[in-house]
Every structure is written in C-alpha cells, then in structure tokens.
Protein backbone atom coordinates (compact mmCIF):
# COMPACT_ATOMS: atom_id res chain seq x y z
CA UNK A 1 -20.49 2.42 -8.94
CA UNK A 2 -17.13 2.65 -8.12
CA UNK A 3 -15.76 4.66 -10.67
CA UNK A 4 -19.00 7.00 -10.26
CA UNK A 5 -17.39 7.59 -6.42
CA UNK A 6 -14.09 8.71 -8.43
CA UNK A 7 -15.74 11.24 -10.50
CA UNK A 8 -16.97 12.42 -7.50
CA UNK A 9 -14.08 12.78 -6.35
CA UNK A 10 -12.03 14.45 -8.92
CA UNK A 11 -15.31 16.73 -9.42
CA UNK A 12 -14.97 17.41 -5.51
CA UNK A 13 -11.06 18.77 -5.51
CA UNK A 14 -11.79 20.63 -8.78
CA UNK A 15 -14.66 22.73 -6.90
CA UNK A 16 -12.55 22.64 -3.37
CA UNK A 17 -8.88 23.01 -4.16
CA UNK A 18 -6.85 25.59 -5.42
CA UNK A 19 -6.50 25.63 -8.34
CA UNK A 20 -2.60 26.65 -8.41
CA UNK A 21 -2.22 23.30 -5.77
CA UNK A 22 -3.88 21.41 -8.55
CA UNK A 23 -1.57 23.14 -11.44
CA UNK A 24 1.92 22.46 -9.56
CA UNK A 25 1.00 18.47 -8.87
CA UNK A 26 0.51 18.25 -12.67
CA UNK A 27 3.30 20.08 -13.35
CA UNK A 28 5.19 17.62 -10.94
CA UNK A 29 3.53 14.39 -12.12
CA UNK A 30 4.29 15.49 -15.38
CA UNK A 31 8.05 15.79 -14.72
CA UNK A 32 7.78 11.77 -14.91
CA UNK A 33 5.03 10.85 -16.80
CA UNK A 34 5.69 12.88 -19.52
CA UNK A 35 3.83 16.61 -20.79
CA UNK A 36 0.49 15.67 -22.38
CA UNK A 37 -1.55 17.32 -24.74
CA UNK A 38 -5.18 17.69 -25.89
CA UNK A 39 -4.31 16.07 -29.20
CA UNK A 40 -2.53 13.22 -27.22
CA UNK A 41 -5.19 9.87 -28.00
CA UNK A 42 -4.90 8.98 -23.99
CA UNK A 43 -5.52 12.46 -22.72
CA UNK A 44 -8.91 11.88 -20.93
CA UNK A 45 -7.23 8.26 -19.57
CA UNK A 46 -4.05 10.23 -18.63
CA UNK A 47 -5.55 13.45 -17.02
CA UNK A 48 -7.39 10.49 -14.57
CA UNK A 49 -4.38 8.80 -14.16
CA UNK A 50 -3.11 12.00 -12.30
CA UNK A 51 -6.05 12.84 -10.61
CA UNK A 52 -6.35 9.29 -8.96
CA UNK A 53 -2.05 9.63 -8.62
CA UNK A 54 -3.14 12.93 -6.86
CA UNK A 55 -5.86 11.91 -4.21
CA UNK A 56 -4.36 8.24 -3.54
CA UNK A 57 0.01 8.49 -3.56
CA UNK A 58 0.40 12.19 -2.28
CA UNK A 59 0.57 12.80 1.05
CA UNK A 60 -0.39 16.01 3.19
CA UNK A 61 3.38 17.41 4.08
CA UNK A 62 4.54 16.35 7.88
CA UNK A 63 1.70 13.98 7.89
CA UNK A 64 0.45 9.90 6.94
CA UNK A 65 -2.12 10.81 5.49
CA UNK A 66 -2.95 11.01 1.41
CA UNK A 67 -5.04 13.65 0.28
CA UNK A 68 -7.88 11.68 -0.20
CA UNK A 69 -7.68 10.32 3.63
CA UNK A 70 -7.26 14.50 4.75
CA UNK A 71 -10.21 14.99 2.68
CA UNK A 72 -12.59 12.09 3.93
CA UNK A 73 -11.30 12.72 7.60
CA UNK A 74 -12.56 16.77 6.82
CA UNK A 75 -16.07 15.40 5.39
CA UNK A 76 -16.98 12.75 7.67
CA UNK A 77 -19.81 13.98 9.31
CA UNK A 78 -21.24 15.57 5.96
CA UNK A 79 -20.80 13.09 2.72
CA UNK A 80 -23.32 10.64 2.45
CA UNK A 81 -22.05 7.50 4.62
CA UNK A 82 -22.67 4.98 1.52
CA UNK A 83 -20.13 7.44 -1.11
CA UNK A 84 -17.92 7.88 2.74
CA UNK A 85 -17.35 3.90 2.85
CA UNK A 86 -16.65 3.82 -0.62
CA UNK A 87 -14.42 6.72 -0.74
CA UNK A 88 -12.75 4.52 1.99
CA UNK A 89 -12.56 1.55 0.39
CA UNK A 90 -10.95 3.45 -2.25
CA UNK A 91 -7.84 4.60 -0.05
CA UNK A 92 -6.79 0.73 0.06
CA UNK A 93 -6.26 0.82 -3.55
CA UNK A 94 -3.70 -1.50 -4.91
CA UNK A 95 -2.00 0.08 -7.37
CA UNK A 96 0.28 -2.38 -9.53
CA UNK A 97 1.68 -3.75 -13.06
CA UNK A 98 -0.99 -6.57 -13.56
CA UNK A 99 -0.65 -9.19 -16.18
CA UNK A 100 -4.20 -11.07 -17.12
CA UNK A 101 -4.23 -14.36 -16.41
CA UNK A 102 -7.50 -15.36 -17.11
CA UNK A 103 -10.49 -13.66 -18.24
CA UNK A 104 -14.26 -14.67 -17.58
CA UNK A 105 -17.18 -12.92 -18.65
CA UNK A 106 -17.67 -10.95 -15.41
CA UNK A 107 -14.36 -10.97 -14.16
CA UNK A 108 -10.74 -11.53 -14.47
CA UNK A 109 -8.00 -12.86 -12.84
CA UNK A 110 -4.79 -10.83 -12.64
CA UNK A 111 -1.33 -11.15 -11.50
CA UNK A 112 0.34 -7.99 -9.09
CA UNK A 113 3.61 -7.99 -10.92
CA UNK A 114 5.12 -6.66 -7.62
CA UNK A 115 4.33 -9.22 -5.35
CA UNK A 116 3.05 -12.26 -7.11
CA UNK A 117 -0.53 -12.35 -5.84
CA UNK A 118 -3.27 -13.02 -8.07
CA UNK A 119 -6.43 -11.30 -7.53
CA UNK A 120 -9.80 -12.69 -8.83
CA UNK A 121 -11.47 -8.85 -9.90
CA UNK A 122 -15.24 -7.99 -11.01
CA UNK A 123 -15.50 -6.71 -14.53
CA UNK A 124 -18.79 -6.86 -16.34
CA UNK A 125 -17.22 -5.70 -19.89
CA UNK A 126 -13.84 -8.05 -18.95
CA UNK A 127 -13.78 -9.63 -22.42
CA UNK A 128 -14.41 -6.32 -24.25
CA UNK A 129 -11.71 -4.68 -22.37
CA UNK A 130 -8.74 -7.23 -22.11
CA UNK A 131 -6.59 -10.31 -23.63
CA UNK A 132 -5.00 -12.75 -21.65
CA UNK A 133 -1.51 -12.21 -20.81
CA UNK A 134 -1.95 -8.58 -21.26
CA UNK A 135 0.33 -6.38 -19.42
CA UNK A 136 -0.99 -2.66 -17.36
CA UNK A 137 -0.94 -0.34 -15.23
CA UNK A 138 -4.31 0.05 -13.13
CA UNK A 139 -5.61 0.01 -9.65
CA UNK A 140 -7.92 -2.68 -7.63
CA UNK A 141 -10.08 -1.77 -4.69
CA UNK A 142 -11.66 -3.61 -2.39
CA UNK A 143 -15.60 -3.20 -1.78
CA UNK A 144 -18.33 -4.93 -0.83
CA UNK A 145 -16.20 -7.87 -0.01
CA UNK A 146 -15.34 -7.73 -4.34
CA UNK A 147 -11.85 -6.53 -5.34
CA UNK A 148 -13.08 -3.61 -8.32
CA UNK A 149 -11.00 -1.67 -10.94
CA UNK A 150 -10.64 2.18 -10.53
CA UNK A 151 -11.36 1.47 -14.57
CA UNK A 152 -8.61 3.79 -15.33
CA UNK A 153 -5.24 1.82 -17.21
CA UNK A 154 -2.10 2.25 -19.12
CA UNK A 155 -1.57 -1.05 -21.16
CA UNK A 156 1.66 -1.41 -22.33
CA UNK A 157 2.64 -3.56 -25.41
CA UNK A 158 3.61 -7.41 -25.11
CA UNK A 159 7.05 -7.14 -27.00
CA UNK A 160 8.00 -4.75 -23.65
CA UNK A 161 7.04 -8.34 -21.35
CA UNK A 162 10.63 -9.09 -20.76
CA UNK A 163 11.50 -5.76 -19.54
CA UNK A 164 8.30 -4.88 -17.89
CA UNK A 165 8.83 -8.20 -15.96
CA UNK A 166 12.39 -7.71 -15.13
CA UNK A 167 12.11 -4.69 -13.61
CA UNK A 168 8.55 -5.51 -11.80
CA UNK A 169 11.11 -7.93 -10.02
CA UNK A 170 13.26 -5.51 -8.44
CA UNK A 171 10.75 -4.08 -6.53
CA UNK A 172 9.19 -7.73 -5.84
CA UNK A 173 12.75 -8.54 -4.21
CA UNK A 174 13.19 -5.39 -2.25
CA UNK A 175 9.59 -5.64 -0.85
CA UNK A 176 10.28 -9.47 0.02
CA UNK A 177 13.57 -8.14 1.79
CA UNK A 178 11.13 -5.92 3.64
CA UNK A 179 8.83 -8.96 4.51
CA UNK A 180 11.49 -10.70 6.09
CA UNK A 181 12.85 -8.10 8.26
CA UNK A 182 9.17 -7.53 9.63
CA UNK A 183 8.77 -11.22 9.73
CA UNK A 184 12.01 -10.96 12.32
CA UNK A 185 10.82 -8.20 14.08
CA UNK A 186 7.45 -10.16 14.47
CA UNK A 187 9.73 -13.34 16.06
CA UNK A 188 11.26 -11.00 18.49
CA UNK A 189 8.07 -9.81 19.60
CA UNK A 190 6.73 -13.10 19.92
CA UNK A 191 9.47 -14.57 22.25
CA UNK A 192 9.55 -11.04 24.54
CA UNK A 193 6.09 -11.94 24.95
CA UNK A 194 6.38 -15.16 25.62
CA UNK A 195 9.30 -14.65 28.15
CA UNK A 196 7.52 -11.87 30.14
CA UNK A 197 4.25 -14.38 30.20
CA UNK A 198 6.43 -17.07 32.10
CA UNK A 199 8.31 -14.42 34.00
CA UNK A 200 4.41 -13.23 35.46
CA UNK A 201 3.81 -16.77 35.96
CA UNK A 202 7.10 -17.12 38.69
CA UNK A 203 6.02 -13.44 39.76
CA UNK A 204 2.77 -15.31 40.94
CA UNK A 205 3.74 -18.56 42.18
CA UNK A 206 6.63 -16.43 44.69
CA UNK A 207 3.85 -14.56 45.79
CA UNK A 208 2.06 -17.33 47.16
CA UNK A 209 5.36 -18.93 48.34
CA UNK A 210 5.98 -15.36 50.12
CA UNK A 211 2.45 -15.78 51.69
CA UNK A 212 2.94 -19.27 53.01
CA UNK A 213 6.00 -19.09 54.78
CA UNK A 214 6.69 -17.91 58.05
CA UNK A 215 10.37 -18.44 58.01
CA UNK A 216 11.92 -14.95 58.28
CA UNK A 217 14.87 -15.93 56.41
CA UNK A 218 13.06 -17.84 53.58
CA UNK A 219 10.37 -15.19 53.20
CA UNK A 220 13.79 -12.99 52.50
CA UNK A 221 14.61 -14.75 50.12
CA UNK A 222 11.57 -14.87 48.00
CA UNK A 223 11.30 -11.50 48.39
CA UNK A 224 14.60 -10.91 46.62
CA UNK A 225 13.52 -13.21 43.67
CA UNK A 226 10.22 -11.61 43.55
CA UNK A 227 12.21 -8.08 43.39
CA UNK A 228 14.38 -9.60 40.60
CA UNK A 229 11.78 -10.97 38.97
CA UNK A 230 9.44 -7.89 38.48
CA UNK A 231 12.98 -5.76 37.60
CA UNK A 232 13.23 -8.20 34.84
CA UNK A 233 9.55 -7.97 34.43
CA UNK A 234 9.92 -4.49 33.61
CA UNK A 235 12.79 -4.76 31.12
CA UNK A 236 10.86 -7.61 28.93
CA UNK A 237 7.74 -5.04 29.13
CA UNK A 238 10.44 -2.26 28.09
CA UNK A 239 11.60 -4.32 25.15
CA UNK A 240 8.78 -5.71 23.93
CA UNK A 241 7.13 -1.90 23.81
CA UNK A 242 10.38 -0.80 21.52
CA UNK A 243 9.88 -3.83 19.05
CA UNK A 244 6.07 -2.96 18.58
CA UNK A 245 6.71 0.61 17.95
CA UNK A 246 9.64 -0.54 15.61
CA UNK A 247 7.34 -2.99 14.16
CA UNK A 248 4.37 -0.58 13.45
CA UNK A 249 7.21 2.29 12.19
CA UNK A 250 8.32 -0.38 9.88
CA UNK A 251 5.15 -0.83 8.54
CA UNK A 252 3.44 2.29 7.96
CA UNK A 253 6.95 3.61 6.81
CA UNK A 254 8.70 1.63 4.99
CA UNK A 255 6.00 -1.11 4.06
CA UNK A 256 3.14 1.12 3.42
CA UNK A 257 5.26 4.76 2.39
CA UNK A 258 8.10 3.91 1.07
CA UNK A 259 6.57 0.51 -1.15
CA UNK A 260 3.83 3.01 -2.36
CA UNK A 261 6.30 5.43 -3.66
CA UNK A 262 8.32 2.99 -4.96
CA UNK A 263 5.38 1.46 -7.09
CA UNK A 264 4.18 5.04 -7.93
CA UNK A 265 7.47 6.36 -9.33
CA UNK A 266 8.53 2.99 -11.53
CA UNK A 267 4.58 3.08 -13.05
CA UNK A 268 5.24 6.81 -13.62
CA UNK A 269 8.30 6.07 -15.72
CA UNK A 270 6.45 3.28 -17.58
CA UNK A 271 3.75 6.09 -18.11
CA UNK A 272 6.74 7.92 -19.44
CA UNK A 273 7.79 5.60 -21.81
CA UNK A 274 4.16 4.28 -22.94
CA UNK A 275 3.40 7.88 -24.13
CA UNK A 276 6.56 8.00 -26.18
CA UNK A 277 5.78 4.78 -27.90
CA UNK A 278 2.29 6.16 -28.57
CA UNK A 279 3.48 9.37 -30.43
CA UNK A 280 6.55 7.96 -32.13
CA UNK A 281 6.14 4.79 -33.76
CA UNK A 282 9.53 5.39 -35.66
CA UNK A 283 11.44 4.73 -32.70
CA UNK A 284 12.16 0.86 -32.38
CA UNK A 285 9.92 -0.17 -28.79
CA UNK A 286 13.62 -1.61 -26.84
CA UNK A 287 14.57 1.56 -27.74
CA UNK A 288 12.30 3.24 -25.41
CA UNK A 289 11.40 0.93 -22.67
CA UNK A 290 14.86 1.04 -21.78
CA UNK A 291 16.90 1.84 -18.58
C-alpha cells in the first residue's frame, strides 16, 4: 500500500514538474551517488532512490518545507484524503543505515545505525528479502500506527561492517551533542517557567495584601513590591519567550535540517561507493569504502 502511494508519487512529479527541474536534481544527486546507467543491475532501485531523495531531503529554496510537503500543502483539498494521510505519513520518513537484528516472518527488527533505536517494522516477504545482521540503506514510515519500508534499499556488503559502523558513529555522536544542548535549553525553559509561576503567585498574594490594608504607608509599600514584582514578571516572560523560540529554531534547524542533510549526504557517499563495488569487483572492497 505504501509503496503504491510512492509510485504515485513519482508518477505525479513526472506528469507535474519540469522536466529540466527533474534533470538538474539528478544531475546533482548524481554528483554523489555516482552516474548510473541503463546497463547498471540497480538502475530501477537507484532511479527510486533519487526520486524518494528528491520528494523527501530537498527543500523548496527560502523555505522548511520538502518538496513533497509543497506538493501535499498545493493538493490538499483535491487528492483523495486516504493517499493525502499517507502521503503524510510518508514525509516522517526515517531515513537511516539499518542493521537487521532479527527477522520474523512478517516483520523485522532493525537497528538506526545513527541513533541506536531499534524499530520493530512490517514486512510480509521479511525472510525472502533479508539476513540477520545485514547492513542498508532504506527508509521506515510510520502508518497506521505500523512503522513500513518505502521498499526501496542499498545493501551494502558485511566485510564493509567495521567501516559502515564507524562512521554511522560520527553522526550518532554529533546528533547526541545536539540532544544535549536541546536537553539544556529544555532545563532553562523549565526553571523560567517555574520562576515566573512563583513570581505570579507573590503578584497575587500583594494584591490582596494591597486590598486589605488601610495604612497609607504600608499600602506604599506593597505597591512598590507589586511594581517590582510584575517588572520582573515581565523579564521572566521576556526570557522564557527567547528560549522557546531558540528551542523550536534548534529543532527544526539544526535537529530536523541540518541531521537530515547530514544523514542524506553520508548515505549518498555510501551509494557512491556501493555502485563502485558493484561494477568493479577487481578492486579490493577496503579499497573503496574508504575515507
């Protein structure tokens, strides 16, 4: 079902997109991932590769938005809303390095290389398409409250483990960096708030002070602490505001953009080197999954 939505899709921006826009993201994806050919035996697997690489990691220039999100957003009130929710469903791809950890009959489980999370994935043909410990490049969706593949992968070969692993933890360290800092920026947050809820607390009990006395001299006085009180009122509000909008920056760019194009670009140079091992088998394998 899911992979029916896709060819949808890619049937969709072949009908409704230029076809020189189409042309010049190949010719760019192809800068990394390597020219393919016809003749090449993962053509049809490759050619998908870019077309989900083209709908899912590029983004619509001066905007936060992938083409796939510009072109649900532009067919929202036409698409039928069962292939609209999928199409959704599909923009929170995960794209990763997985390694199989266990395969069932109708599913398997698989590790995200790049953060250490296992995911527990539907896959009726699971046994006929992989071997545990397996190591490749795919995507996992969630629908229908199932994580799914996009059914489109690059499997690279087990004697490349070491690197592929290596190097899968680079970005795993740099994306844990990234947790932290957010993690901080979450703390702040969390004690602004918690300062400004105790500072409207005194706000309220001087009010009723204010409203009880009838000592000209002590109603002055709480009058001045109330004035302090909402000043500093103001600042925690201030402050707090300036976190959050750090705190959602944070996420949606460096969390969200910057993690996705760091994923994208090391998986395109695996591409890259995966397509070199498949046409030259003379070449020793360290010799091309290489820094």
């Amino acid at each position: 079902m899911l992979k029916e939505n896709l060819e949808q899709l890619f049937e969709f921006i072949a009908k409704n997109i230029p076809t020189e826009q189409i042309m010049q993201a190949k010719k760019d994806y192809q800068q990394t991932t390597g020219k393919i050919y016809e003749d090449d035996k993962s053509y049809n697997t490759r050619m998908a590769l870019f077309l989900e690489g083209y709908l899912l990691d590029n983004y619509i220039p001066g905007t936060q938005s992938t083409i796939l999100e510009n072109i649900i957003e532009d067919n929202q009130h036409t698409w039928d809303p069962i292939h609209l929710e999928t199409c959704q469903d599909i923009t929170n791809n995960i794209q990763a390095l997985f390694e199989i950890k266990k395969v069932r009959d109708n599913s398997v489980t698989v590790l995200n290389l790049f953060n250490e999370e296992e995911y527990e994935v539907d896959e009726e043909n699971s046994k006929l398409v992989f071997i545990k410990k397996d190591i490749f490049q795919g995507r996992i969706v969630p629908h229908q409250g199932k994580w799914n593949f996009t059914g489109y992968f690059c499997f690279h070969p087990s004697k490349t483990k070491r690197y592929l692993k290596d190097e899968a933890k680079k970005i795993f360290l740099i994306q844990r960096t990234w947790q932290k800092e957010l993690a901080g920026l979450e703390k702040d947050l969390s004690k602004k708030e918690k300062n400004s809820s105790k500072n409207s607390k005194y706000i309220e009990k001087i009010k009723i002070k204010i409203e009880r006395t009838d000592i000209a001299a002590k109603k002055n006085k709480l009058i001045s602490e109330l004035l302090a009180l909402e000043e500093s009122g103001n600042q925690l509000s201030i402050s707090s505001q300036e976190i959050a909008n750090k705190i959602t920056r944070f996420k949606v760019e460096t969390i969200k953009l910057e993690g996705r194009m760091l994923v994208s670009k090391f998986i395109n140079k695996l591409a890259y080197m995966n397509l070199k091992w498949e046409r030259s088998r003379q070449i020793e394998i360290s010799d091309i999954y290489k820094n």
